[in-house]
Protein backbone atom coordinates (compact mmCIF):
# COMPACT_ATOMS: atom_id res chain seq x y z
CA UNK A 1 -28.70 -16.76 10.65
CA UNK A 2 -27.42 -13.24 12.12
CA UNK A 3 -25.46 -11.16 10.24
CA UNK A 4 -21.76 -10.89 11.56
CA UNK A 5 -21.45 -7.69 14.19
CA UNK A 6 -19.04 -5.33 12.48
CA UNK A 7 -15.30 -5.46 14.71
CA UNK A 8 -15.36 -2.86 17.02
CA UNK A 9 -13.77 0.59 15.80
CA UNK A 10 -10.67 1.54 17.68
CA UNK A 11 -8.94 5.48 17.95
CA UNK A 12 -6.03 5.55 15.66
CA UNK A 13 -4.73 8.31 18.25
CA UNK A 14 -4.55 5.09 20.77
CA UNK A 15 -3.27 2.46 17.92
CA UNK A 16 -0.19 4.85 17.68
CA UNK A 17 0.10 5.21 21.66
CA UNK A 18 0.08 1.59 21.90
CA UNK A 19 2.76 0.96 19.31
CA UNK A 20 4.98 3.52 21.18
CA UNK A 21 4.55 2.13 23.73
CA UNK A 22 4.89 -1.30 23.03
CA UNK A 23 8.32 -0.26 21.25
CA UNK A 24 9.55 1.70 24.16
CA UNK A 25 8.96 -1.31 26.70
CA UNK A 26 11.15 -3.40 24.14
CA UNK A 27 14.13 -0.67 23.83
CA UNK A 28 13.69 -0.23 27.76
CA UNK A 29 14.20 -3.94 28.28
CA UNK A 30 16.86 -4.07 25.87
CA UNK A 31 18.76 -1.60 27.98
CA UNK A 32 18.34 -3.51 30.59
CA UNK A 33 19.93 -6.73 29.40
CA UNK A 34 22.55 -4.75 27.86
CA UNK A 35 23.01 -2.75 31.24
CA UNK A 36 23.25 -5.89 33.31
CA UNK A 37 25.87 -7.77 30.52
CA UNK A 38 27.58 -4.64 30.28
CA UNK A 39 27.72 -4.78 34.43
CA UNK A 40 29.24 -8.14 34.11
CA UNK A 41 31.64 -8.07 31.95
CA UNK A 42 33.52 -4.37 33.46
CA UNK A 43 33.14 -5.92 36.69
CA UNK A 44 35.19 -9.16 35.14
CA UNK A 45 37.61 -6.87 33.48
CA UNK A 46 38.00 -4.72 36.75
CA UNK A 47 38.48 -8.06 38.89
CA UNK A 48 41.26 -9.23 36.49
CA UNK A 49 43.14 -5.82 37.22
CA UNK A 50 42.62 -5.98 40.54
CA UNK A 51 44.52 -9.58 40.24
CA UNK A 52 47.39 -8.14 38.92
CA UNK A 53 47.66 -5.57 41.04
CA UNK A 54 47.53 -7.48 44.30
CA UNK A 55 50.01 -10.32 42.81
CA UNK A 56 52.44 -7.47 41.80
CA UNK A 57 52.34 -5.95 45.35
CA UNK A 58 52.60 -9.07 47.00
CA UNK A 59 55.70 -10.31 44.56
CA UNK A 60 57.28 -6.73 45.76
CA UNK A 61 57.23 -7.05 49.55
CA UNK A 62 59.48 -9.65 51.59
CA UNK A 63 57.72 -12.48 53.19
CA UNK A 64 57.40 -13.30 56.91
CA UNK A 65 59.75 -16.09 56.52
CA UNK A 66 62.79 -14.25 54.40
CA UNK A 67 62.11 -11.73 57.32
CA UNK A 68 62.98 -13.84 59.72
CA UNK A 69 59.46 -15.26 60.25
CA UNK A 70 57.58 -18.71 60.66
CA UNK A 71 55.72 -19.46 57.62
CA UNK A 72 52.16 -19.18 58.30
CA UNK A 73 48.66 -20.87 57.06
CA UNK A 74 46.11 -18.78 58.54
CA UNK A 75 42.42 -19.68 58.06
CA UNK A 76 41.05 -16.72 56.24
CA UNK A 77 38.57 -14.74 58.25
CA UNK A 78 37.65 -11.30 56.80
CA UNK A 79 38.37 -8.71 59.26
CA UNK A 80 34.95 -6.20 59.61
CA UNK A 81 36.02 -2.64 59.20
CA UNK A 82 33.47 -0.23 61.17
CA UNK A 83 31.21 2.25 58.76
CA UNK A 84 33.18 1.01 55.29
CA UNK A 85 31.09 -0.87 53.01
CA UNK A 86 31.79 -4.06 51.79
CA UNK A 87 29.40 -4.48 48.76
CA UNK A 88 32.17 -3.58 46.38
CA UNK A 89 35.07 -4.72 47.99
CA UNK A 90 34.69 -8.71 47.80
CA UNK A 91 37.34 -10.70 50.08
CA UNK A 92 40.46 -11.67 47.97
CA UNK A 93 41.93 -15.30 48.17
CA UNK A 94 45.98 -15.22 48.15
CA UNK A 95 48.10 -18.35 48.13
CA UNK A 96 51.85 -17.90 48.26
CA UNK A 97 55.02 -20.87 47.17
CA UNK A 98 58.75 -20.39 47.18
CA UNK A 99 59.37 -22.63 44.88
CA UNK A 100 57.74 -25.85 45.52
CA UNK A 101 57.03 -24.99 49.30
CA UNK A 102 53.49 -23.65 49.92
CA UNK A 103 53.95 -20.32 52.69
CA UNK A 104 50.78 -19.03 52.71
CA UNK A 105 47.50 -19.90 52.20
CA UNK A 106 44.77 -17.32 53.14
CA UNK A 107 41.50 -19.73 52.93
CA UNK A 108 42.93 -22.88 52.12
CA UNK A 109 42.19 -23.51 48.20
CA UNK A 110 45.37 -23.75 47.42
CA UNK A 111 45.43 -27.79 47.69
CA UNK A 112 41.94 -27.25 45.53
CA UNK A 113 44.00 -25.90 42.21
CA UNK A 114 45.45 -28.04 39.58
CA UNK A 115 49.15 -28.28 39.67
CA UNK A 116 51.10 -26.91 37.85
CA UNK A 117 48.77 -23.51 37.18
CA UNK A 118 50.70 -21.65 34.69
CA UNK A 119 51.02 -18.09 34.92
CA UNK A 120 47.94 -15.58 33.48
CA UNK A 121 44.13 -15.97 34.40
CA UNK A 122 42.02 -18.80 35.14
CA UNK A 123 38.42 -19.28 35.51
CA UNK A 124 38.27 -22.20 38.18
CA UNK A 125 34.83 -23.93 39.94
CA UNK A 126 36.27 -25.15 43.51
CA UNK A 127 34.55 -26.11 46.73
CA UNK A 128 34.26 -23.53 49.38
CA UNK A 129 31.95 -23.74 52.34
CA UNK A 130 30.43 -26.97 51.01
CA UNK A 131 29.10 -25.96 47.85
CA UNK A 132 30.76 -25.78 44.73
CA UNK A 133 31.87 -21.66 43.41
CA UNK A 134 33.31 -20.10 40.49
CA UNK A 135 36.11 -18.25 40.78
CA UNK A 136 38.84 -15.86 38.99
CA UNK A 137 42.32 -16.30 39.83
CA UNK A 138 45.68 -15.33 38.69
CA UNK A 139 48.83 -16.70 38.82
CA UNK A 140 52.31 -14.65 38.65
CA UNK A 141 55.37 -15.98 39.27
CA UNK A 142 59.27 -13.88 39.97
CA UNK A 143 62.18 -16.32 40.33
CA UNK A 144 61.02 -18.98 43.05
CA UNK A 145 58.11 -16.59 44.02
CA UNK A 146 54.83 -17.81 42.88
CA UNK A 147 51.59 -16.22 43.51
CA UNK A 148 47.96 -17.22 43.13
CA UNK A 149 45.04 -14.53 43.85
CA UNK A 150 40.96 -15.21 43.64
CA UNK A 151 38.24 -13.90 43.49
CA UNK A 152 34.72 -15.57 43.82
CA UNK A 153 32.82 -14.61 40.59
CA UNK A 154 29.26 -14.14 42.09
CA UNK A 155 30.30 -10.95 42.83
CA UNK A 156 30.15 -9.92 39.13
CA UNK A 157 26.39 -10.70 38.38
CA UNK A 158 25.54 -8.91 41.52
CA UNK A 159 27.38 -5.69 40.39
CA UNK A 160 25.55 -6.73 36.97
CA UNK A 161 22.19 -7.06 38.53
CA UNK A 162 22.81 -3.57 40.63
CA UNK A 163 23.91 -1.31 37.26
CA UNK A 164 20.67 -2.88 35.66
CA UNK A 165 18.65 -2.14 38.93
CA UNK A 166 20.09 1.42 38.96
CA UNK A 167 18.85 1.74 35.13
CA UNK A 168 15.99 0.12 35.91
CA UNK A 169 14.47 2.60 38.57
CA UNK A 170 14.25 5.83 36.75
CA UNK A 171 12.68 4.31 33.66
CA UNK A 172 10.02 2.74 36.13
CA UNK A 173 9.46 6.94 37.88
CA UNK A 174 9.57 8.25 34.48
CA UNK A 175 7.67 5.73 32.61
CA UNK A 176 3.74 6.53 33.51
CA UNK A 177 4.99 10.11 32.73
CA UNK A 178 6.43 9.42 29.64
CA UNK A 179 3.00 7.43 28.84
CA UNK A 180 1.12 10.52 29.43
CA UNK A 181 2.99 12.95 27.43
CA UNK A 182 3.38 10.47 24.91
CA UNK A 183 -0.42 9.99 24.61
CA UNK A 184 -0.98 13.59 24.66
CA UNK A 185 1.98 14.49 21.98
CA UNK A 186 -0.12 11.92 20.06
CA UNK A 187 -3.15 13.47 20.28
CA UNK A 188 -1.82 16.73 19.61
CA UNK A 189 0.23 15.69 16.56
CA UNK A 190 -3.08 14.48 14.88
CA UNK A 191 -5.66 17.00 15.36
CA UNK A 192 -4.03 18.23 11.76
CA UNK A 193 -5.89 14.99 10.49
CA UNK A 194 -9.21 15.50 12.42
CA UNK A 195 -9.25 18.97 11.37
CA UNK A 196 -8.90 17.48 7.51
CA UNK A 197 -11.71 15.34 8.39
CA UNK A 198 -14.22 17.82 9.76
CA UNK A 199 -13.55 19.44 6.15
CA UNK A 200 -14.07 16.86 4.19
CA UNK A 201 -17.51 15.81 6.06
CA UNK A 202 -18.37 20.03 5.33
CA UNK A 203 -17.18 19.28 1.45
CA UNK A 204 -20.37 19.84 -0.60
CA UNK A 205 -18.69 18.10 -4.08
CA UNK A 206 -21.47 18.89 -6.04
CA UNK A 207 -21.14 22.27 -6.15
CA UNK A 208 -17.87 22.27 -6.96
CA UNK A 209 -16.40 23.21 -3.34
CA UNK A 210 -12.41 21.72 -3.29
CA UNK A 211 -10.36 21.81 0.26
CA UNK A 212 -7.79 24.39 0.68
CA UNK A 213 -4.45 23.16 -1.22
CA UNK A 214 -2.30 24.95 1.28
CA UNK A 215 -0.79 22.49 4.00
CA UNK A 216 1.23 22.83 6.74
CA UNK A 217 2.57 18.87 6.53
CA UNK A 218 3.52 17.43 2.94
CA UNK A 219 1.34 14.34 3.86
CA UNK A 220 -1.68 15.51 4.19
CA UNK A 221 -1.16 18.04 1.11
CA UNK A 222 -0.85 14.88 -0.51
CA UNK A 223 -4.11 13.68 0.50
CA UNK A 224 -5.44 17.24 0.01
CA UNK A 225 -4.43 16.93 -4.04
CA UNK A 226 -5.93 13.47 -4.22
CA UNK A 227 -9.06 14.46 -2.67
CA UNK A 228 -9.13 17.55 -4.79
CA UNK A 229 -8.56 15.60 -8.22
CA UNK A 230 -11.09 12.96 -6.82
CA UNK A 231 -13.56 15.59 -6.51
CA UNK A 232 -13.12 17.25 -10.14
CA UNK A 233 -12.99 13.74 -11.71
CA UNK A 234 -16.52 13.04 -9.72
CA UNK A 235 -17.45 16.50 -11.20
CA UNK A 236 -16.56 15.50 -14.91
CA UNK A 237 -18.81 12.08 -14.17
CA UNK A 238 -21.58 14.24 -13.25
CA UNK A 239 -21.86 16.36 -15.90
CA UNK A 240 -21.01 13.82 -18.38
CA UNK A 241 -24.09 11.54 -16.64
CA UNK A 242 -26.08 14.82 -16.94
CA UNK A 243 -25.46 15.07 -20.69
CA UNK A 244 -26.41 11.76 -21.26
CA UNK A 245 -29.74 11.88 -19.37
CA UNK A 246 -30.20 15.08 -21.15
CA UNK A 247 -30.00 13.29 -24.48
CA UNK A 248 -31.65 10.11 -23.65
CA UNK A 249 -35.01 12.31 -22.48
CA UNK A 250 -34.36 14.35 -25.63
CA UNK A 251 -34.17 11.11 -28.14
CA UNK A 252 -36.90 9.82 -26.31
CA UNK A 253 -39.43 12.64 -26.13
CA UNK A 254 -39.54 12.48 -29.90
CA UNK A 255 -40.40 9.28 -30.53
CA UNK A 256 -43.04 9.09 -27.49
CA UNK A 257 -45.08 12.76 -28.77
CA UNK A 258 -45.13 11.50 -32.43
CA UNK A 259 -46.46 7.71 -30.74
CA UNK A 260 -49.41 9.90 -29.11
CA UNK A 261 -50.17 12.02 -31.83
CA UNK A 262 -50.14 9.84 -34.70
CA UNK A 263 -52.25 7.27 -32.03
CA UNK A 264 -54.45 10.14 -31.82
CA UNK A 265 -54.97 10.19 -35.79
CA UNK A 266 -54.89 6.44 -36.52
CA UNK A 267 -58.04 6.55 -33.26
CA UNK A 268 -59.79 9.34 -35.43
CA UNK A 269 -59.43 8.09 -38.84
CA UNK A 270 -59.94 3.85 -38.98
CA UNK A 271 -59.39 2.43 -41.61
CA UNK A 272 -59.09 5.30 -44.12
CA UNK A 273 -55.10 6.11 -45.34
CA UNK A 274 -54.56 8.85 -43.11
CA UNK A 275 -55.18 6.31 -40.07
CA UNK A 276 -53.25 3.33 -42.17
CA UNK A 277 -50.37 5.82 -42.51
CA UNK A 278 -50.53 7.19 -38.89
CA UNK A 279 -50.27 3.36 -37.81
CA UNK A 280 -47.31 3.08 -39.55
CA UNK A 281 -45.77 6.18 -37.83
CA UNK A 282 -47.04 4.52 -34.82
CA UNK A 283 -44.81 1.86 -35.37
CA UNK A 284 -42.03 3.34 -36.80
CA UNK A 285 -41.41 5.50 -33.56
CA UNK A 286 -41.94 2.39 -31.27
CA UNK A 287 -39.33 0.39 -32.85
CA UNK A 288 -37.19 4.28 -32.90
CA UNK A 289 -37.95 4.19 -28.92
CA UNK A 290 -37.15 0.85 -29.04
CA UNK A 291 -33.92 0.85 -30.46
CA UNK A 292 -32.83 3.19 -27.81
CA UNK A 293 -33.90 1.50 -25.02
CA UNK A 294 -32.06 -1.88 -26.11
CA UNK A 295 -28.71 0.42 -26.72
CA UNK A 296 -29.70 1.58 -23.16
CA UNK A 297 -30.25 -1.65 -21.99
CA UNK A 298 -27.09 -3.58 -23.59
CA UNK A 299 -25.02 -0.51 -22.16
CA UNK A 300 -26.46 -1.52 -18.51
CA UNK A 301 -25.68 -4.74 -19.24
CA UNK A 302 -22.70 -4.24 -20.36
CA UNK A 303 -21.29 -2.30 -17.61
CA UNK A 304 -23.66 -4.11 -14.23
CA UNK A 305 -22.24 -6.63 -12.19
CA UNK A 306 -22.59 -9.21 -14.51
CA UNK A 307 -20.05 -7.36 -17.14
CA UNK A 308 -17.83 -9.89 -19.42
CA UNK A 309 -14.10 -9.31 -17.53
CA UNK A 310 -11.76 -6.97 -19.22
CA UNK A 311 -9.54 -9.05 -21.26
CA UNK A 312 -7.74 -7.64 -24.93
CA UNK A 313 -9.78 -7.41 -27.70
CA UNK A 314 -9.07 -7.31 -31.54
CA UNK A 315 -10.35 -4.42 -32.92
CA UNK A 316 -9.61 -6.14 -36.47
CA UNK A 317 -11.72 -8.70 -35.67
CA UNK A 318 -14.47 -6.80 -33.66
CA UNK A 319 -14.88 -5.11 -37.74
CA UNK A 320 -15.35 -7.80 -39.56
CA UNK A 321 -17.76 -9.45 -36.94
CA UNK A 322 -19.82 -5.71 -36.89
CA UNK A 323 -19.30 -5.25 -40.78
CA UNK A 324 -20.92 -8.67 -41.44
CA UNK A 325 -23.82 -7.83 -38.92
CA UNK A 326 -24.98 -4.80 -40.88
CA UNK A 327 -24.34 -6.53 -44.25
CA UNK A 328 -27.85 -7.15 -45.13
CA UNK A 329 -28.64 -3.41 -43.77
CA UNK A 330 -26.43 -1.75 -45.91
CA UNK A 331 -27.72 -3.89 -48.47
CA UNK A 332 -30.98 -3.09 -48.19
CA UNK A 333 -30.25 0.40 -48.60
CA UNK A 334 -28.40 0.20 -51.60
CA UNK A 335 -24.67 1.21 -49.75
CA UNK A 336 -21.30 -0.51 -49.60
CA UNK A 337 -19.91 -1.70 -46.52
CA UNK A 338 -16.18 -2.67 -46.16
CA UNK A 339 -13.67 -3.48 -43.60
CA UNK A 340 -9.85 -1.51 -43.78
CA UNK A 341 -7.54 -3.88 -41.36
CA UNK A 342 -4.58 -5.97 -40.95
CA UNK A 343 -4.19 -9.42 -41.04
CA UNK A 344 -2.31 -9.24 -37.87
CA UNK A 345 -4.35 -8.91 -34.61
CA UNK A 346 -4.78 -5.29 -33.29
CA UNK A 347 -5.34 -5.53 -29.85
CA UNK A 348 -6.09 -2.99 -26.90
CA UNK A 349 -7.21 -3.80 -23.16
CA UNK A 350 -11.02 -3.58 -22.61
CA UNK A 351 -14.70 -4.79 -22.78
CA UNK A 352 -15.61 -7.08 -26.38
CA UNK A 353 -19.40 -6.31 -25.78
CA UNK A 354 -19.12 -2.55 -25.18
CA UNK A 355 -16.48 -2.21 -27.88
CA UNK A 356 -18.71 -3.65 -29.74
CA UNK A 357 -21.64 -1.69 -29.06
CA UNK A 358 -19.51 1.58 -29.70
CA UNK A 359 -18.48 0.34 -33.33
CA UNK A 360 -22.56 -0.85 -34.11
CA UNK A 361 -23.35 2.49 -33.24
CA UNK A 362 -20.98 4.54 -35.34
CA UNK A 363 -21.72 2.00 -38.23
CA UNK A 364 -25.41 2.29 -37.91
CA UNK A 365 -25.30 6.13 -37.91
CA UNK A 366 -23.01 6.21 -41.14
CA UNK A 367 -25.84 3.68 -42.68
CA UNK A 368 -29.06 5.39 -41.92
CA UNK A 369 -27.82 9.08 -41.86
CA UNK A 370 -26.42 8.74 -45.41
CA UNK A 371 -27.99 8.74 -49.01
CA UNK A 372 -28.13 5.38 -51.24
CA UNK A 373 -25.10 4.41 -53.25
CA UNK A 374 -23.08 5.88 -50.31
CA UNK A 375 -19.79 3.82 -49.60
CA UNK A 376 -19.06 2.73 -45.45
CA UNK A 377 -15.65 1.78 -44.26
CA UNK A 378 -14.26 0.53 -41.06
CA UNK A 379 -10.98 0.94 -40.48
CA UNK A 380 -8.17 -0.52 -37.68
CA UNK A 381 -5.04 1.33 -37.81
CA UNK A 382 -1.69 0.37 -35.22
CA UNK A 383 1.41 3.29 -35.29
CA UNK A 384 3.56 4.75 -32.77
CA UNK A 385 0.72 7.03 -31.66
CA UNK A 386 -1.81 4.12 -30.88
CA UNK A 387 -4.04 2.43 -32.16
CA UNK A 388 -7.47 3.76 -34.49
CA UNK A 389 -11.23 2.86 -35.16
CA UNK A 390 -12.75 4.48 -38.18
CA UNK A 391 -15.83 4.77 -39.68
CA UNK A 392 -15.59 6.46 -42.63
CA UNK A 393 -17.95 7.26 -45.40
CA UNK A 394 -18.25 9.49 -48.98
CA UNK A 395 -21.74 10.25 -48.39
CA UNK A 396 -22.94 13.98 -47.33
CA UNK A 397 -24.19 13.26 -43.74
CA UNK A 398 -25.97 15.58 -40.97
CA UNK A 399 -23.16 15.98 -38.54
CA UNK A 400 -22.90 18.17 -35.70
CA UNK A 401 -23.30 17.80 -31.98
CA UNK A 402 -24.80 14.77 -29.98
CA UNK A 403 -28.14 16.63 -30.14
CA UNK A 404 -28.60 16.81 -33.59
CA UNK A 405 -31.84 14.23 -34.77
CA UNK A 406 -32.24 12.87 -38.14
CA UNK A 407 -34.68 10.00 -39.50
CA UNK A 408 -34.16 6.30 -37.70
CA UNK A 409 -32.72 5.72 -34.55
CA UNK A 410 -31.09 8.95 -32.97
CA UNK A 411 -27.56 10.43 -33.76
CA UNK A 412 -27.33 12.13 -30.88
CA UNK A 413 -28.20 8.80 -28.31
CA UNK A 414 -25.24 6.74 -30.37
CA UNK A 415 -22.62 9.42 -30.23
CA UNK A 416 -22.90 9.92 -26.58
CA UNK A 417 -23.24 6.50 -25.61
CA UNK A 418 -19.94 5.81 -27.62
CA UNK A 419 -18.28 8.93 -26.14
CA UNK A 420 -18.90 6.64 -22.86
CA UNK A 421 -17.55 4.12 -24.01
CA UNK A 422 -14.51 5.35 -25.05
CA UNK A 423 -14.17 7.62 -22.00
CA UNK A 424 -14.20 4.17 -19.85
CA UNK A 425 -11.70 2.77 -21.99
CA UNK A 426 -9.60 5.55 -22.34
CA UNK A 427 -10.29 6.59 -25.47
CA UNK A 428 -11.14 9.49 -27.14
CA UNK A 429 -13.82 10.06 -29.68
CA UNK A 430 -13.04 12.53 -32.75
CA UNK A 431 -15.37 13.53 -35.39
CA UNK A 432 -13.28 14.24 -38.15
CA UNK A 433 -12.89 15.46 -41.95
CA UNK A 434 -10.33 12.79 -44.05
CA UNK A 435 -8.86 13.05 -47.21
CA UNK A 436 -10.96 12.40 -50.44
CA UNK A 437 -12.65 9.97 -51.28
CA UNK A 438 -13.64 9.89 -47.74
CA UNK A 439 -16.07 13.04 -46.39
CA UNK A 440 -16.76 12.40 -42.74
CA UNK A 441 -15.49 10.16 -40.35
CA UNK A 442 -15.70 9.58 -36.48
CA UNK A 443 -12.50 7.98 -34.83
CA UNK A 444 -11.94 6.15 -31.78
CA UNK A 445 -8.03 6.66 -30.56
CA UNK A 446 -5.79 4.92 -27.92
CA UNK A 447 -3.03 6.69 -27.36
CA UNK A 448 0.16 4.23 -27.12
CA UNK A 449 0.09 4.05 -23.15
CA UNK A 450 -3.56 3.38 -23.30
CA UNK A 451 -3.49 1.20 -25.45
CA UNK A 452 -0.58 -1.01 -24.09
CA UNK A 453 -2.25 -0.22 -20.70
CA UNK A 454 -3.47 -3.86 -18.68
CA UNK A 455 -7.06 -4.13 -18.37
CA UNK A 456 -7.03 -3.85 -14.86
CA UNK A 457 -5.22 -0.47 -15.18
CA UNK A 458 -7.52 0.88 -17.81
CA UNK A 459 -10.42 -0.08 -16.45
């Protein structure tokens, strides 16, 4: 079965155009519909005027039949005026009554209307030409003068439809235009960003090279600082991975020369108690390489794919479990080993099995790096500062840095796999000097927002 093909990578420069674009079609079409409503409704509110005005003027002037005129019904024919347009001048309907009497009626709706049509504005849908039309018409009425003026109504979405049209055509000139610039201006606005890029691809991180923190825009400065702390942070890692290969090839060397030489004795002298004592050197340093190697190995495991989830752990309980693991050890060697905690739980965010392995460490060192009769303690410790791991002990110990090798296992291979440790959980490792009885001790501390921190956070 074929692999999935990766989706095909796309120019952000374009994304962006497309979005613009995409939300200039929508404002442009929204100006549109407003444009044509817009249209509509002035065009309904200019028709009502014009109403008024032509039932006032006609309620003003005398009437062919109080001027000595016939009263007339003419059919309504609209008379063609040479070179004047008629687009916006729509044919007005006029109906005229003295009182009950009809005298005029220009296109002959007037038997069409409702009687009685009170005065004011009326939206009516008569028959004209054989097909039903909606029309605006106003009534007024002076004494026994009533008048009745329409208009038909198409008129107004036309004059809608022409104000949209007349919107409509410049966006369509402008719009390739506006498409080009617009891609362009996009381009243009992010060759800042592909100018970042081509840095960051020249960035050699391991020697220390940072981007320049000066910035034109305060978002990519922002990405500038975050790259910048990224880079020092992989920096630290580096050098911290560097001092621990360092001292794993150093705690290892040791063991491995003495393996060959005392081979190289124990080969030369069989059977005599040079070679029975070289044998036992022999295996003495194997199960000294050994040790490291599982700590190695249990740190791998520890931290590979396969990890136990972060989750809270009870450092009370983690030093009773460790304290009765090296019981028979400290035992053996003639030492007291004792546990310092509350009954209550003391928990912090992290990994059980490499919390663990820290605390074994720092246990084992204050066992086999101090004389017989000496007394161990573990202690757990909760305050407003956070929360403490001790291993304290009143025996005179070899202390000093991570390099520093003593009989058994190495001192210098436990303290810097614990300083790991507690650098992935946010800890930090002190060697200290405590108050009497007590004459070394090495401390793990969470400071309070570490140690309230989730697991996801901390880790």
């Amino acid at each position: 079965m074929s692999a999935p093909s990766a989706a095909p990578r796309r120019r952000l420069w374009r994304h962006l155009w497309v979005w613009a674009m995409g939300a200039l079609l929508l404002v442009w079409a929204t100006l549109v519909a407003v444009a044509y409503h817009t249209g509509v409704h002035e065009a309904e509110e200019i028709t009502d005027g014009q109403l008024v005005s032509v039932a006032q003027l006609l309620l003003r002037q005398p009437w062919p039949a109080e001027a000595g005129g016939a009263t007339a019904s003419p059919a309504g024919v609209p008379v063609p005026l040479p070179g004047i347009e008629g687009r916006y001048a729509p044919p007005v309907r006029v109906a005229l009554w003295q009182g009950e009497r009809l005298w005029w009626d220009s296109d002959g709706l007037a038997a069409s209307l409702p009687q009685p049509l009170p005065p004011g504005h009326h939206t009516l849908v008569l028959t004209a030409g054989g097909e039903p039309r909606v029309w605006r018409w106003f009534v007024a009425q002076s004494g026994e003068r009533r008048v009745a003026v329409a208009i038909d109504t198409t008129r107004h979405r036309a004059l809608g439809r022409d104000i949209a049209e007349h919107v409509v055509r410049p966006a369509l000139v402008l719009l390739p235009l506006l498409a080009v610039l617009l891609a362009w201006g996009i381009r243009r606005g992010l060759a800042p960003l592909q100018r970042l890029t081509t840095a960051i691809d020249r960035l050699d991180a391991r020697a220390g090279e940072t981007l320049p923190a000066e910035s034109r825009f305060v978002e990519l400065s922002s990405i500038v600082r975050a790259l910048n702390g990224l880079v020092q942070r992989l920096q630290q890692l580096w050098e911290r991975e560097r001092r621990f290969t360092s001292d794993v090839a150093h705690e290892l060397r040791t063991p491995l020369a003495a393996l060959a030489l005392q081979a190289r004795v124990a080969r030369e002298q069989p059977g005599q108690p040079a070679g029975d004592a070289a044998l036992r050197a022999v295996e003495e340093q194997a199960l000294r390489a050994g040790h490291v190697l599982a700590q190695l190995l249990a740190l791998a495991r520890a931290q590979g794919p396969q990890a136990p989830a972060w989750g809270p752990v009870d450092l009370a309980a983690l030093a009773r479990d460790v304290a009765a693991e090296h019981a028979a050890l400290a035992h053996e060697r003639g030492q007291t080993l004792g546990v310092t905690a509350p009954e209550t739980p003391v928990v912090v965010p992290g990994q059980a099995a490499l919390l663990a392995l820290a605390l074994r460490n720092l246990v084992d060192n204050a066992l086999r790096h101090t004389p017989r009769g000496t007394q161990v303690d573990i202690a757990v410790a909760a305050s407003a500062d956070g929360v403490t791991l001790t291993v304290r002990d009143d025996g005179s110990r070899a202390v000093g840095p991570p390099t520093t090798h003593t009989e058994g296992p190495g001192l210098g291979i436990g303290l810097s796999l614990v300083q790991r440790i507690a650098d992935r959980h946010g800890a930090v490792l002190r060697h200290e000097t405590p108050t009497a009885p007590w004459t070394t001790a090495y401390t793990l501390h969470w400071p309070a927002t570490a140690a309230a921190a989730s697991p996801a956070q901390t880790a």
